[in-house]
N, C-alpha and C. Protein backbone atom coordinates (compact mmCIF):
# COMPACT_ATOMS: atom_id res chain seq x y z
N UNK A 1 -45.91 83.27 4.13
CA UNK A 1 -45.90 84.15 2.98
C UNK A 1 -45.14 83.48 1.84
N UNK A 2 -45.60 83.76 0.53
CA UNK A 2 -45.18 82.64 -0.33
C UNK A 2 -44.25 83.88 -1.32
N UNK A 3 -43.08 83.40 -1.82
CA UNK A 3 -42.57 84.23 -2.77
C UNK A 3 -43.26 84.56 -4.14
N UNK A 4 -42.87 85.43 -4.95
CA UNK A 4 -43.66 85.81 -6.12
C UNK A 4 -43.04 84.56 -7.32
N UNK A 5 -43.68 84.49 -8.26
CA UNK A 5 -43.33 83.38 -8.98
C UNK A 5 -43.33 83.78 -10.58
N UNK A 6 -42.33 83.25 -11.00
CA UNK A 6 -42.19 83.94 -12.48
C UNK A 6 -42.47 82.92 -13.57
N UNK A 7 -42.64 82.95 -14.81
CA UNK A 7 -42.78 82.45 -15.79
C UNK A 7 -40.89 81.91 -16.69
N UNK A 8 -41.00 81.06 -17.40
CA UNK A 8 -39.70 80.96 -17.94
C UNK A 8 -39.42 82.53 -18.86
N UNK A 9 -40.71 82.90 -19.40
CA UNK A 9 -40.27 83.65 -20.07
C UNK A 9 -39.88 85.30 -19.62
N UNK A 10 -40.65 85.59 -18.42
CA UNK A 10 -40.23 86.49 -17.39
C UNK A 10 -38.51 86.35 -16.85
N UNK A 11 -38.15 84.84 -16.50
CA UNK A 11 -36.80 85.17 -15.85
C UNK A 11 -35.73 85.68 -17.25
N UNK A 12 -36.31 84.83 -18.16
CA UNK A 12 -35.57 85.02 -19.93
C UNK A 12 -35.11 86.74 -19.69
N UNK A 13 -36.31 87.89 -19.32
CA UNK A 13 -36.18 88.59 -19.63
C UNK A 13 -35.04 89.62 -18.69
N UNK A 14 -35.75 88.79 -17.43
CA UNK A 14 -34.63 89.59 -16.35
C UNK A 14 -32.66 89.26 -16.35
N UNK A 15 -32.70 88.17 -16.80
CA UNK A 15 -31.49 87.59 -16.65
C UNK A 15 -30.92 88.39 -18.35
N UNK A 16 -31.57 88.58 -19.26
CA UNK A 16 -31.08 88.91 -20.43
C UNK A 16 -30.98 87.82 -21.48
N UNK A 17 -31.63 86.48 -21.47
CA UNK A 17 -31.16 85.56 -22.63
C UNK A 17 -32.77 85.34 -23.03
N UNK A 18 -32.58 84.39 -23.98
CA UNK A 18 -34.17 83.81 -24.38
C UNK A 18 -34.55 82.72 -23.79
N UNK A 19 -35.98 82.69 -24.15
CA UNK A 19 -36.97 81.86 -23.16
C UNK A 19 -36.34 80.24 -23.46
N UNK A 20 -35.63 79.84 -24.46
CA UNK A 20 -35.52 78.54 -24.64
C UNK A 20 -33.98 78.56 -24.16
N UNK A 21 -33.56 79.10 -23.45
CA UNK A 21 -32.10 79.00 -22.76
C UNK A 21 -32.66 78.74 -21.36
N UNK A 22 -33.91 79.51 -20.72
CA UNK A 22 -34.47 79.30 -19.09
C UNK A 22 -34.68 77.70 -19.47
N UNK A 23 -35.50 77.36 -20.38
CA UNK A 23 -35.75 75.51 -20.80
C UNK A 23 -34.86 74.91 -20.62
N UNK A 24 -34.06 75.23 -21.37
CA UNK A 24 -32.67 74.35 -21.41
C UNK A 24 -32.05 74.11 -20.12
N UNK A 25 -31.65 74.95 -19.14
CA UNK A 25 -31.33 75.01 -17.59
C UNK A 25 -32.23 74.48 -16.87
N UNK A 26 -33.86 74.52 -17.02
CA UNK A 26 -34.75 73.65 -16.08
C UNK A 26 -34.50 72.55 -16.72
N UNK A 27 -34.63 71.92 -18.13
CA UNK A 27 -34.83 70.75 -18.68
C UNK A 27 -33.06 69.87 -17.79
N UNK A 28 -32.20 70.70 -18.12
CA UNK A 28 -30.48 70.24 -17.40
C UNK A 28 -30.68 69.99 -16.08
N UNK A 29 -31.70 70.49 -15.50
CA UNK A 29 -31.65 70.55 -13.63
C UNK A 29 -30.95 71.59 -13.24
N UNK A 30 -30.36 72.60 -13.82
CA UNK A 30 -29.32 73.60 -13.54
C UNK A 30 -30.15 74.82 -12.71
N UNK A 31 -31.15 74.85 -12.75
CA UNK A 31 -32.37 75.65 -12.45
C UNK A 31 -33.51 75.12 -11.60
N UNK A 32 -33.73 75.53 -10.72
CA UNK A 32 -35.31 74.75 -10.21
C UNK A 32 -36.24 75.69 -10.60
N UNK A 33 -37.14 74.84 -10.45
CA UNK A 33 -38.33 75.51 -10.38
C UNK A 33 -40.20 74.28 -10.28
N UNK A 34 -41.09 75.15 -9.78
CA UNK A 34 -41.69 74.27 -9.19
C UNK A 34 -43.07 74.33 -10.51
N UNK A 35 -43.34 73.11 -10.22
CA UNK A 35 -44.38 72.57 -11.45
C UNK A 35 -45.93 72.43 -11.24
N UNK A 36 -46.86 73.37 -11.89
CA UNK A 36 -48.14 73.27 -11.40
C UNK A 36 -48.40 72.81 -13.07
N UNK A 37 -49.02 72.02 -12.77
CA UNK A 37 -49.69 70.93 -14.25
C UNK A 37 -48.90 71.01 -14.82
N UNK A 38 -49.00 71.72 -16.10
CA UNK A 38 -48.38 71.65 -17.42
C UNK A 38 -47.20 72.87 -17.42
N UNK A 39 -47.67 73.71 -16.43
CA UNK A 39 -46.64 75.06 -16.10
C UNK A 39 -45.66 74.75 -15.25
N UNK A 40 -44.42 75.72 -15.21
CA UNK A 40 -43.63 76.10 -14.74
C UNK A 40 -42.97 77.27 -13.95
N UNK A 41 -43.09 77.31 -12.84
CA UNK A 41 -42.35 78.77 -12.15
C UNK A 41 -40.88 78.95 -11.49
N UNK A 42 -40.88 79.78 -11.38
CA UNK A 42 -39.58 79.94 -10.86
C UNK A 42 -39.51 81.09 -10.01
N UNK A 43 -39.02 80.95 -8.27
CA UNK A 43 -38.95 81.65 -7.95
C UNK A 43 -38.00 82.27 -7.43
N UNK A 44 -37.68 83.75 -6.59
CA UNK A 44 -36.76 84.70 -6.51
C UNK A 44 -35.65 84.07 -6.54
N UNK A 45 -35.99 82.74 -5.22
CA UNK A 45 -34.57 82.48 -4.68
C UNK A 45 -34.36 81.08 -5.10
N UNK A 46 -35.07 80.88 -6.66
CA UNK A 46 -34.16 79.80 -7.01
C UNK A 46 -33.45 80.46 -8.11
N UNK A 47 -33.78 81.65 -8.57
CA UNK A 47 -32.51 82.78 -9.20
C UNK A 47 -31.49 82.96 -8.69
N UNK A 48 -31.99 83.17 -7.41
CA UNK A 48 -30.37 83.50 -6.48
C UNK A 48 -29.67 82.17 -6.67
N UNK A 49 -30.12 81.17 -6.31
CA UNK A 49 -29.32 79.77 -5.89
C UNK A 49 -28.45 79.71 -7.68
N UNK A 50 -29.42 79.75 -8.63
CA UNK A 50 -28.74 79.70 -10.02
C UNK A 50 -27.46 80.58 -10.24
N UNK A 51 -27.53 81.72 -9.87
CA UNK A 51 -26.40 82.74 -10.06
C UNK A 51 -25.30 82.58 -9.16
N UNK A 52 -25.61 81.92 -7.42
CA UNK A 52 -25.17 81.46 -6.99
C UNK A 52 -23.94 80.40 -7.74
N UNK A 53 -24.57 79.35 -7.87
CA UNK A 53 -23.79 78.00 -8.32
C UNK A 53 -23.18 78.81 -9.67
N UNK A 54 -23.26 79.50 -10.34
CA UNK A 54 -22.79 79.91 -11.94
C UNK A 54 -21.39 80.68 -11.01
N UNK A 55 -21.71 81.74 -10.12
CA UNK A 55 -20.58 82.19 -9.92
C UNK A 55 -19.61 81.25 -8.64
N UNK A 56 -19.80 80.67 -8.36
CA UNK A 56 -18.97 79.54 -7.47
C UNK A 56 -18.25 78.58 -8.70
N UNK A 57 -18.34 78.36 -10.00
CA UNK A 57 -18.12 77.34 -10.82
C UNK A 57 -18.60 76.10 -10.82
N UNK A 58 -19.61 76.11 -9.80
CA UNK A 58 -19.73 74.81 -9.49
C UNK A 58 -20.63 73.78 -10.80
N UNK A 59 -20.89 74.79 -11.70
CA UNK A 59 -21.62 74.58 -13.19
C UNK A 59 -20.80 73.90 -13.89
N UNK A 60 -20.96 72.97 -14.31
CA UNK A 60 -20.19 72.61 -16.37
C UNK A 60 -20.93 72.34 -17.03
N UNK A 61 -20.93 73.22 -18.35
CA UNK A 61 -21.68 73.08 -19.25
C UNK A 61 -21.54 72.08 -20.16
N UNK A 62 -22.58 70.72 -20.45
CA UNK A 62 -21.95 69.89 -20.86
C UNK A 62 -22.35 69.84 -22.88
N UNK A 63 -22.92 70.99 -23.17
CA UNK A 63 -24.11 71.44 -24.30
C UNK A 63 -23.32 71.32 -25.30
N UNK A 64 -22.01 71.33 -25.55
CA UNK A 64 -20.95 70.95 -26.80
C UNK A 64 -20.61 70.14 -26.71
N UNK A 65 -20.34 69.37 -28.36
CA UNK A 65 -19.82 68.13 -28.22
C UNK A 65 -18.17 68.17 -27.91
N UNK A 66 -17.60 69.05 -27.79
CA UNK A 66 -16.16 69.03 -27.93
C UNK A 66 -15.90 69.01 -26.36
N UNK A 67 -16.83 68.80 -25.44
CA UNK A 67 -16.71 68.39 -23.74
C UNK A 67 -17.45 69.84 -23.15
N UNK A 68 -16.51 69.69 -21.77
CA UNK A 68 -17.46 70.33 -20.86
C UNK A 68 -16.59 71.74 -21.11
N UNK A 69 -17.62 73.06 -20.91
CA UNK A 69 -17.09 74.32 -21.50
C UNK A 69 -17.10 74.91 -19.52
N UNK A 70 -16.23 75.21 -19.05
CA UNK A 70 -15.91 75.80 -17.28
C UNK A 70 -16.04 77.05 -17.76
């Protein structure tokens, strides 16, 4: 049985930010998600694993130049 699979702009909506912030986290590697051609999905439990690692700290954001934001 295969999990359900979302669009970047679907998780954008569930998580609460915009679709070019889900980019930014797949484009970082901070996010998986699996690649059919030119598309992108993402599924349940690579949400979990993301929220996961965000609340463990195991994240640094490296997106400012003034260093890494913990």
């Amino acid at each position: 049985m295969t999990d359900k699979r979302y669009t970047p702009c679907e998780v954008a909506e569930m998580l609460g930010v915009k679709t070019s912030t889900v980019h930014a986290w797949l484009s970082r590697k901070e996010m998986r998600a699996l690649k059919v051609g030119h598309r992108r999905y993402i599924t349940l439990q690579n949400i979990k694993d993301f929220r996961e690692q965000r609340k463990t700290g195991e994240h640094v954001d490296y997106t400012y130049a003034n260093g890494p934001v913990r």
